[in-house]
N, C-alpha and C. Protein backbone atom coordinates (compact mmCIF):
# COMPACT_ATOMS: atom_id res chain seq x y z
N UNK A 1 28.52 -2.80 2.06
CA UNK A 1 27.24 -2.16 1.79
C UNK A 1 27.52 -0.71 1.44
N UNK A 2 27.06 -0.23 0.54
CA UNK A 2 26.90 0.94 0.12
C UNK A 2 26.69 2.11 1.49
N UNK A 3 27.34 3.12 1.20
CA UNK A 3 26.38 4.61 2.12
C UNK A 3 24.97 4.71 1.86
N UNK A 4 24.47 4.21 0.77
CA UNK A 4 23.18 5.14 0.30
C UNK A 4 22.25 3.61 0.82
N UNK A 5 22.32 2.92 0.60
CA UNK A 5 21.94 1.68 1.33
C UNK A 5 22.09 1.17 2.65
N UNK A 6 23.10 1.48 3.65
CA UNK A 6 23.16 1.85 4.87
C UNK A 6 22.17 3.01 5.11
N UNK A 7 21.89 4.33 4.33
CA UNK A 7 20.77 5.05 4.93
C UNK A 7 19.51 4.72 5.10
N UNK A 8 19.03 3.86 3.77
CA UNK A 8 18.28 3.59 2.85
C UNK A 8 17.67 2.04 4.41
N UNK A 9 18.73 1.83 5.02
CA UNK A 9 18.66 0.70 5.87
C UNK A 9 17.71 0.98 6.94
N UNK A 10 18.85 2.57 7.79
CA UNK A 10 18.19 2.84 8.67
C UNK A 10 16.67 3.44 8.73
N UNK A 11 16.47 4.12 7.74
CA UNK A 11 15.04 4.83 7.37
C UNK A 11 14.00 3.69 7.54
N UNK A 12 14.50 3.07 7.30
CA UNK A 12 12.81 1.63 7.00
C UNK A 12 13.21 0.31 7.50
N UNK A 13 12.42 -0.06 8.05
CA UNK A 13 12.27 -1.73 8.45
C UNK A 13 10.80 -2.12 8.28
N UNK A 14 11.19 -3.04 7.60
CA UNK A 14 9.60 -3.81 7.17
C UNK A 14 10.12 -4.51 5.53
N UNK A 15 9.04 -5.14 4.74
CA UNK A 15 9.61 -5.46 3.82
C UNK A 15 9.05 -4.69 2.38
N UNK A 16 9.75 -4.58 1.15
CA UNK A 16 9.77 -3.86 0.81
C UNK A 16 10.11 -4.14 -0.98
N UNK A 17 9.94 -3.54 -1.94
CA UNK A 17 10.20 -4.62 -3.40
C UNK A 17 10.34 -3.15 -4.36
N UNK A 18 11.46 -3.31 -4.29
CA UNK A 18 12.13 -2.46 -5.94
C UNK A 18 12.63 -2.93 -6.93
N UNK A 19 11.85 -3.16 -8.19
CA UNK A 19 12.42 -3.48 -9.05
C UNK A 19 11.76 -5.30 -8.85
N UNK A 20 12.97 -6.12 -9.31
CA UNK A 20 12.82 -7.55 -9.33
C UNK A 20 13.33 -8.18 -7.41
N UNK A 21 13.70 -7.04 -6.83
CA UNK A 21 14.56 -7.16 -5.83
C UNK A 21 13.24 -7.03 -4.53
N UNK A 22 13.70 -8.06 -3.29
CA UNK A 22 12.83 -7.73 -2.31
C UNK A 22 13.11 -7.90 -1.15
N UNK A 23 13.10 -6.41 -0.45
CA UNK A 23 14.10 -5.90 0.84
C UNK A 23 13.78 -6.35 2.29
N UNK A 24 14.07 -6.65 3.01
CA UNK A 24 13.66 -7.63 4.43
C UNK A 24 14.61 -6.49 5.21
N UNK A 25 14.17 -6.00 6.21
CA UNK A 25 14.55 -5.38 7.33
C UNK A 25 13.73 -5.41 8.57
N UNK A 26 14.21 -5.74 9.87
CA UNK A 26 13.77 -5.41 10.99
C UNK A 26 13.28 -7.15 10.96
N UNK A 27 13.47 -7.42 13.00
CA UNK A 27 13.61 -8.76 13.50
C UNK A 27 12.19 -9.44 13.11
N UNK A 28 10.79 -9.33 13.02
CA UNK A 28 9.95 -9.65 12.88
C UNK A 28 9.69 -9.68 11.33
N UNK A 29 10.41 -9.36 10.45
CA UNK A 29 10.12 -9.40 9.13
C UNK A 29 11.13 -10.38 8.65
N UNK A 30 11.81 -10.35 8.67
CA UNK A 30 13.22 -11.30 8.48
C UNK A 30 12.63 -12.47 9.10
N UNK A 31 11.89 -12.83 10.33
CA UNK A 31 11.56 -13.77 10.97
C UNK A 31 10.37 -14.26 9.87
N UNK A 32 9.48 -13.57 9.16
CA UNK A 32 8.58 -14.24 8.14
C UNK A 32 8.97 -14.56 7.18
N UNK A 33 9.79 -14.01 6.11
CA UNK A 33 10.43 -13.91 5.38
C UNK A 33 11.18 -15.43 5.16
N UNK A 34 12.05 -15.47 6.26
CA UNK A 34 12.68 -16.91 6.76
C UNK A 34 12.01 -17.86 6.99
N UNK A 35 10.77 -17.74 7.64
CA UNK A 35 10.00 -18.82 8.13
C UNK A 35 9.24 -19.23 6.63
N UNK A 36 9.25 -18.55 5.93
CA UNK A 36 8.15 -19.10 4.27
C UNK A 36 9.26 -19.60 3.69
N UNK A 37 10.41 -19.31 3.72
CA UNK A 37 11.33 -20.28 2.97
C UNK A 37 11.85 -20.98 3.96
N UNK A 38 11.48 -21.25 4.94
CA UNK A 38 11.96 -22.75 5.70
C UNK A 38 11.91 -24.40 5.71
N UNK A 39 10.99 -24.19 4.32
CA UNK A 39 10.50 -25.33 3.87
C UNK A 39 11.46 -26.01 2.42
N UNK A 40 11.63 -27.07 2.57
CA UNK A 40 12.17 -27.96 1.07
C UNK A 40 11.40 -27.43 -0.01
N UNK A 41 10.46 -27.85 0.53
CA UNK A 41 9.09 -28.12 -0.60
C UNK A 41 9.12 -26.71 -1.30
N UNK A 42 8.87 -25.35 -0.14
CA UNK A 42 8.60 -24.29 -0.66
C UNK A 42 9.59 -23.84 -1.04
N UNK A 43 11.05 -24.14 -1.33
CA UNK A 43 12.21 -23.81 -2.24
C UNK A 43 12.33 -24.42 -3.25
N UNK A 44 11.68 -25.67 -3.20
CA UNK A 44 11.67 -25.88 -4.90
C UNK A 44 10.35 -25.68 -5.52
N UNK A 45 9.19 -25.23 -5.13
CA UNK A 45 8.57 -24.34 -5.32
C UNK A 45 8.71 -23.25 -6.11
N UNK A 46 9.63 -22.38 -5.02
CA UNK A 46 10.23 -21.12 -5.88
C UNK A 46 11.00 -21.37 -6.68
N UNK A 47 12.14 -22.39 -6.87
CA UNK A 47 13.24 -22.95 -8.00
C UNK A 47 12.34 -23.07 -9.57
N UNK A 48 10.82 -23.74 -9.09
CA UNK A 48 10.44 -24.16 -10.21
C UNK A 48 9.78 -23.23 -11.05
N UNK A 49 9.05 -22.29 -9.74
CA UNK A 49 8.36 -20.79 -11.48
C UNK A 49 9.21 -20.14 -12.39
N UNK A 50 10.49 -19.92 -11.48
CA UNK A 50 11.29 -19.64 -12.27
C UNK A 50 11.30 -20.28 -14.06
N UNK A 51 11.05 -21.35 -14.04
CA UNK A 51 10.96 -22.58 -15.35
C UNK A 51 10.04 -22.41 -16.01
N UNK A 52 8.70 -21.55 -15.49
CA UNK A 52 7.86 -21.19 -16.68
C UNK A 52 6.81 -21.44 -15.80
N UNK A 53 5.53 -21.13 -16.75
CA UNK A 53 4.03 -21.33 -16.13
C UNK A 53 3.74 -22.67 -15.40
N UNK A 54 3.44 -22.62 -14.19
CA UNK A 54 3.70 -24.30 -13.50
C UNK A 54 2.33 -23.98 -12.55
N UNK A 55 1.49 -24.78 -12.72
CA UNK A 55 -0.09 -24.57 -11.86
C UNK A 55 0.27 -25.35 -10.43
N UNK A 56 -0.72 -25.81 -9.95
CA UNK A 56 -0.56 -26.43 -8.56
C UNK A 56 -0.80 -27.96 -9.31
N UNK A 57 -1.19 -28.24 -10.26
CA UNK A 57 -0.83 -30.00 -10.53
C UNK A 57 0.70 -30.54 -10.88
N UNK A 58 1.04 -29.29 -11.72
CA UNK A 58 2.25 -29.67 -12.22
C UNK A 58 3.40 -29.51 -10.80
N UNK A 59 3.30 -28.96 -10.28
CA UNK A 59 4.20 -28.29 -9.39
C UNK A 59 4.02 -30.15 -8.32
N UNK A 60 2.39 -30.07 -7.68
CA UNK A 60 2.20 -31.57 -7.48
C UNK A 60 2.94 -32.68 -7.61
N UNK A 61 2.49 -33.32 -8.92
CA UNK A 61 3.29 -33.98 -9.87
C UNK A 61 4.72 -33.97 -9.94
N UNK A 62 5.52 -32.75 -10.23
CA UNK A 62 7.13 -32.86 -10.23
C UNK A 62 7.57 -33.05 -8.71
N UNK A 63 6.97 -32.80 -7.55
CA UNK A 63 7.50 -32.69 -6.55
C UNK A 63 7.01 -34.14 -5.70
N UNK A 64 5.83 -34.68 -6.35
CA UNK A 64 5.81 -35.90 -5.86
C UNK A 64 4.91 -35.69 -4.57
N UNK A 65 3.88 -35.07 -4.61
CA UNK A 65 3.07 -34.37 -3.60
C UNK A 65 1.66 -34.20 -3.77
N UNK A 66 0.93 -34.05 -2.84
CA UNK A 66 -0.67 -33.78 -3.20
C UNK A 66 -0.54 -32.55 -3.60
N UNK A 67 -2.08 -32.17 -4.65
CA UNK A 67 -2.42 -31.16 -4.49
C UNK A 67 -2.32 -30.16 -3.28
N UNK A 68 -3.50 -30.99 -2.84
CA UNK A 68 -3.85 -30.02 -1.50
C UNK A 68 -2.51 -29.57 -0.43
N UNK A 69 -1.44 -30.29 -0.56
CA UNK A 69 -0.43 -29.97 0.45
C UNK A 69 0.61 -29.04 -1.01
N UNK A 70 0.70 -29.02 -1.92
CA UNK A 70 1.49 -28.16 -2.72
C UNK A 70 0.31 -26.73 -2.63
N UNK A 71 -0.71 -26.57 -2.65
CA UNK A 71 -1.78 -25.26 -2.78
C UNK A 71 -1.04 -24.63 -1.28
N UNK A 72 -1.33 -25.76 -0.32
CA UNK A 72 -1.01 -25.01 0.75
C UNK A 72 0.44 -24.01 1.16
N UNK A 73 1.25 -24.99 0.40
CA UNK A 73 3.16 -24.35 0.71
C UNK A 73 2.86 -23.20 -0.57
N UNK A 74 2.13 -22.98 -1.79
CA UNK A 74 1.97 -22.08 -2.21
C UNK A 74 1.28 -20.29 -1.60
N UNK A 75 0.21 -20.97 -0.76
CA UNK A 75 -0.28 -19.94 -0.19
C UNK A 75 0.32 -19.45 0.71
N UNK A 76 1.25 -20.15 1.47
CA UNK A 76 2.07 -19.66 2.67
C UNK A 76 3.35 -18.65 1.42
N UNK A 77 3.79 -19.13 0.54
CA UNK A 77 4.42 -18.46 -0.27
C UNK A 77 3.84 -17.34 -0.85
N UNK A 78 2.67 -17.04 -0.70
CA UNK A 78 2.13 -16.14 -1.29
C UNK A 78 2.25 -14.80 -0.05
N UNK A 79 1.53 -15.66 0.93
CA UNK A 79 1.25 -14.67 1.98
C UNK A 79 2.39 -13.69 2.57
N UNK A 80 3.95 -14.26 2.28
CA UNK A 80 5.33 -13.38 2.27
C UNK A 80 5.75 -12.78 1.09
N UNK A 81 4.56 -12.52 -0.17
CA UNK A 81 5.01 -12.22 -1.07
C UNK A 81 5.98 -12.29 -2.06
N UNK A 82 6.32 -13.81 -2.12
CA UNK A 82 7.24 -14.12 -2.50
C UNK A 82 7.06 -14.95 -3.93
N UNK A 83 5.97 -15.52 -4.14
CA UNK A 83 5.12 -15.52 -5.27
C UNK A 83 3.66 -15.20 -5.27
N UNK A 84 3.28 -14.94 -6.68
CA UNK A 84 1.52 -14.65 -6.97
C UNK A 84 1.20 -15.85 -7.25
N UNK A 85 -0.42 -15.76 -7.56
CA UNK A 85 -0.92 -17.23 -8.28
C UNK A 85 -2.15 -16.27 -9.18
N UNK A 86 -1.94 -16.35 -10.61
CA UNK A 86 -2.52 -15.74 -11.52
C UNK A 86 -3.96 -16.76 -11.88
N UNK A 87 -4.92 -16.78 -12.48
CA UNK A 87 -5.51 -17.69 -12.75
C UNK A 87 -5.60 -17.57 -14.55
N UNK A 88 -5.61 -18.98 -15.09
CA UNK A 88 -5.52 -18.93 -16.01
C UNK A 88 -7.13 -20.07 -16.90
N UNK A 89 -7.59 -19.81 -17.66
CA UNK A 89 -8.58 -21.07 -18.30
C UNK A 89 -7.77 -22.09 -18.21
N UNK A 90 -8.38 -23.09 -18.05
CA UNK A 90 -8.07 -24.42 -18.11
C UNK A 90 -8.96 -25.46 -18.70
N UNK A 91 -8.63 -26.89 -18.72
CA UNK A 91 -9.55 -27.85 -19.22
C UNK A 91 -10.80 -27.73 -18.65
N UNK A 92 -10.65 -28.08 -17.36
CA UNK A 92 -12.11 -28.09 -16.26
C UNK A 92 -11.81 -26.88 -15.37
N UNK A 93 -12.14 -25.75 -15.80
CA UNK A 93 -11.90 -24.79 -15.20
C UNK A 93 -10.95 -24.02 -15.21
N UNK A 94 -11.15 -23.49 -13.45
CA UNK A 94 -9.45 -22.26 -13.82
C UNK A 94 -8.29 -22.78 -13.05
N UNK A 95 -7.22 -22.63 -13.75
CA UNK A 95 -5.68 -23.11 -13.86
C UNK A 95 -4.96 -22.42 -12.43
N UNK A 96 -5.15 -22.49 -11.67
CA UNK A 96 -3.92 -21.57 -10.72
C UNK A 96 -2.58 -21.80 -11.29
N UNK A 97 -1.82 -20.88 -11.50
CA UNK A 97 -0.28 -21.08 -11.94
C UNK A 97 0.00 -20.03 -10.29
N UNK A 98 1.71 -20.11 -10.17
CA UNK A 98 2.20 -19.82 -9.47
C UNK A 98 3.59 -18.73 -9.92
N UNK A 99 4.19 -17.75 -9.83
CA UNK A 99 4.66 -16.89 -10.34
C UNK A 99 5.36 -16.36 -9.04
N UNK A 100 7.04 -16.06 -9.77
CA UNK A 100 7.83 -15.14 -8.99
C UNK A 100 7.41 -13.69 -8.59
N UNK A 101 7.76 -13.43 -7.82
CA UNK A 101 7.59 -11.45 -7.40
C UNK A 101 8.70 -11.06 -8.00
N UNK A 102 9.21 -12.08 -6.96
CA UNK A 102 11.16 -11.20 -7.45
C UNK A 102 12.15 -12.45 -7.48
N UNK A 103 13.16 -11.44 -7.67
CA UNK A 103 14.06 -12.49 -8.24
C UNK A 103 15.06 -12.62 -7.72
N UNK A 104 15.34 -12.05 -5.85
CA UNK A 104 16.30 -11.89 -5.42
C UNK A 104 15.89 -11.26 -4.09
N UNK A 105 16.09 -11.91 -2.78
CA UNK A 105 15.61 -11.26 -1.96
C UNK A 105 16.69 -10.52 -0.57
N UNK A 106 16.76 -9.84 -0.31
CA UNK A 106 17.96 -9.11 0.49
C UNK A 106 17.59 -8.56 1.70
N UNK A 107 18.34 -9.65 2.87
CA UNK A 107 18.13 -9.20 4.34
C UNK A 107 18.93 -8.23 4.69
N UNK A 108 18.72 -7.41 5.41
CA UNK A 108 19.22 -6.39 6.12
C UNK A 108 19.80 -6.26 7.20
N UNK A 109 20.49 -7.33 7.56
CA UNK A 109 21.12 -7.66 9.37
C UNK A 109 21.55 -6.25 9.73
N UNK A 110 22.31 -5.34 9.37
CA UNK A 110 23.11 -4.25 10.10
C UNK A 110 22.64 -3.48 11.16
N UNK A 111 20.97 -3.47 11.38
CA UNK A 111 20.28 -2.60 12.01
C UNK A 111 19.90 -3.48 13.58
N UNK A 112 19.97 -4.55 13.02
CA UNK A 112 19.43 -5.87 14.13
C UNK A 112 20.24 -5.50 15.36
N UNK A 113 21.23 -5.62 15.64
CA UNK A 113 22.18 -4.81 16.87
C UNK A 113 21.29 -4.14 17.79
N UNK A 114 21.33 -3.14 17.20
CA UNK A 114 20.10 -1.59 17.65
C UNK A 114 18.97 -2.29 18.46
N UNK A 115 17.85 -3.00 17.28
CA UNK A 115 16.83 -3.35 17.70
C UNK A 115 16.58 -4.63 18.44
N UNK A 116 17.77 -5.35 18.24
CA UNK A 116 17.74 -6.40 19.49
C UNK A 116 17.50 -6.10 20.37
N UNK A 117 18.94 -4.90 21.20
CA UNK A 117 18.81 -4.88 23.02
C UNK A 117 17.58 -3.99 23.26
N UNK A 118 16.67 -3.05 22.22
CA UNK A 118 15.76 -2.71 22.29
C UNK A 118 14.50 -4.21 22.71
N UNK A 119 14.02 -4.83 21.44
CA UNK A 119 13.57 -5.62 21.76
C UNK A 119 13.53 -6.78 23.29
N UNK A 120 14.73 -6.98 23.59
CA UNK A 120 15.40 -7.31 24.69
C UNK A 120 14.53 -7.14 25.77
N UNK A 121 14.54 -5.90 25.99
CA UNK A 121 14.16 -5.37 27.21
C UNK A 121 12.56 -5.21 27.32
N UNK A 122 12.21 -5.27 25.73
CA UNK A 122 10.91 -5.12 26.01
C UNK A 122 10.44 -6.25 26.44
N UNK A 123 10.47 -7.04 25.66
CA UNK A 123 10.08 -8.74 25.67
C UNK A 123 11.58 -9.98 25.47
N UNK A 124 11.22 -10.31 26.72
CA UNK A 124 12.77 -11.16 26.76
C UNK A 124 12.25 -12.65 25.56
N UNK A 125 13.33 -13.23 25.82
CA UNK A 125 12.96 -14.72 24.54
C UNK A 125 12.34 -15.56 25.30
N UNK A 126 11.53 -16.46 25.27
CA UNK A 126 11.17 -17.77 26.13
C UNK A 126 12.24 -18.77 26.21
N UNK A 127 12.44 -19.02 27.60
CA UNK A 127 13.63 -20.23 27.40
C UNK A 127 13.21 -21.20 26.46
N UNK A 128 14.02 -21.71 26.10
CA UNK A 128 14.37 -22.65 24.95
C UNK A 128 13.73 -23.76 25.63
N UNK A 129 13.15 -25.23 24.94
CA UNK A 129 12.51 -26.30 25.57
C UNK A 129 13.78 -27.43 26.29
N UNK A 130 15.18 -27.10 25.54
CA UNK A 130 15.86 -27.84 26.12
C UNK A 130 16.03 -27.60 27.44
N UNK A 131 16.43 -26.20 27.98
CA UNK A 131 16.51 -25.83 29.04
C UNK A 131 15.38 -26.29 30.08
N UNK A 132 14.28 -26.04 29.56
CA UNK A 132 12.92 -26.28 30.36
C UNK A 132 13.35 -27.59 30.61
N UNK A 133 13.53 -28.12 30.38
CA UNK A 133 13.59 -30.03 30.60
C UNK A 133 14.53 -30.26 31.31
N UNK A 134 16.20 -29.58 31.01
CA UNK A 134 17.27 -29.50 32.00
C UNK A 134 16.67 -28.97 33.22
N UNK A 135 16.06 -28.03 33.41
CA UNK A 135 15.64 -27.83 34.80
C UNK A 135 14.89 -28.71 35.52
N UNK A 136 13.67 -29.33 34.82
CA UNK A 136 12.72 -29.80 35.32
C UNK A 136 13.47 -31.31 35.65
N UNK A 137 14.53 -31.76 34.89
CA UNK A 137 15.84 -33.04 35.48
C UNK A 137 15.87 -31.90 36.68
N UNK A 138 16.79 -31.17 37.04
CA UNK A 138 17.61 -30.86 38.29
C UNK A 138 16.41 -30.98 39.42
N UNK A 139 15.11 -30.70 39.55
CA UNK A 139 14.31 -30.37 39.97
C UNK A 139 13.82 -31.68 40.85
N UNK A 140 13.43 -32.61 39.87
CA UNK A 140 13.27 -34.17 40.38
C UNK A 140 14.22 -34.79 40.66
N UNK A 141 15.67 -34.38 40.67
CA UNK A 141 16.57 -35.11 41.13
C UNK A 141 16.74 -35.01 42.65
């Protein structure tokens, strides 16, 4: 990593878009960020605007999906800014297409260290459900 991007690191956490490029820093942003592309669906989603003007039928259609459940992985894509949805005329109305922001998105781990044992202390993690269940075995045994 660059000096000027290591500064550029520490100054800001949150997310952030220069250029075609779009910057993810700090544990709760990276955590959305990740969670909108956690999906199949919503990666080929994004694979496919890339390919040109693609509405919510077509996108449908190639992916082998309802409407209503492709609108939805769109809007969750929207809401991390990771694509727009422009409206366009259409036959019976208006066209939602779906559109890149950017074209490249870049997490920022280096700072996470710091703000972990911070975080840490503020708010610990919830045990995990496996654990909960390992206990609740030792418990009834």
């Amino acid at each position: 990593m660059t000096g000027e991007m290591q500064k550029e690191s520490k100054a800001r956490r949150g997310i952030w878009i220069e250029g075609d490029v779009m910057y993810v820093a700090g544990e709760e942003f990276i955590e959305k960020i990740a969670s909108a592309l956690a999906s199949l669906t919503r990666l080929r989603i994004v694979g496919l605007t890339f390919k040109g003007d693609m509405g919510i039928e077509d996108l449908a259609e190639k992916l082998s999906q309802s409407k209503a459940n492709i609108s939805t992985h769109v809007k969750r894509l929207e809401e991390a800014n990771i694509v727009r949805a422009i409206y366009l005329p259409g036959h019976r109305g208006v066209k939602k297409i779906a559109k890149p922001t950017v074209r490249e998105i870049r997490i920022i781990l280096s700072e996470l260290a710091e703000e972990v044992e911070e975080r840490i202390k503020e708010v610990p993690l919830p045990p995990e459900e496996g654990e909960e269940i390992v206990k609740s075995m030792g418990e009834t045994v």
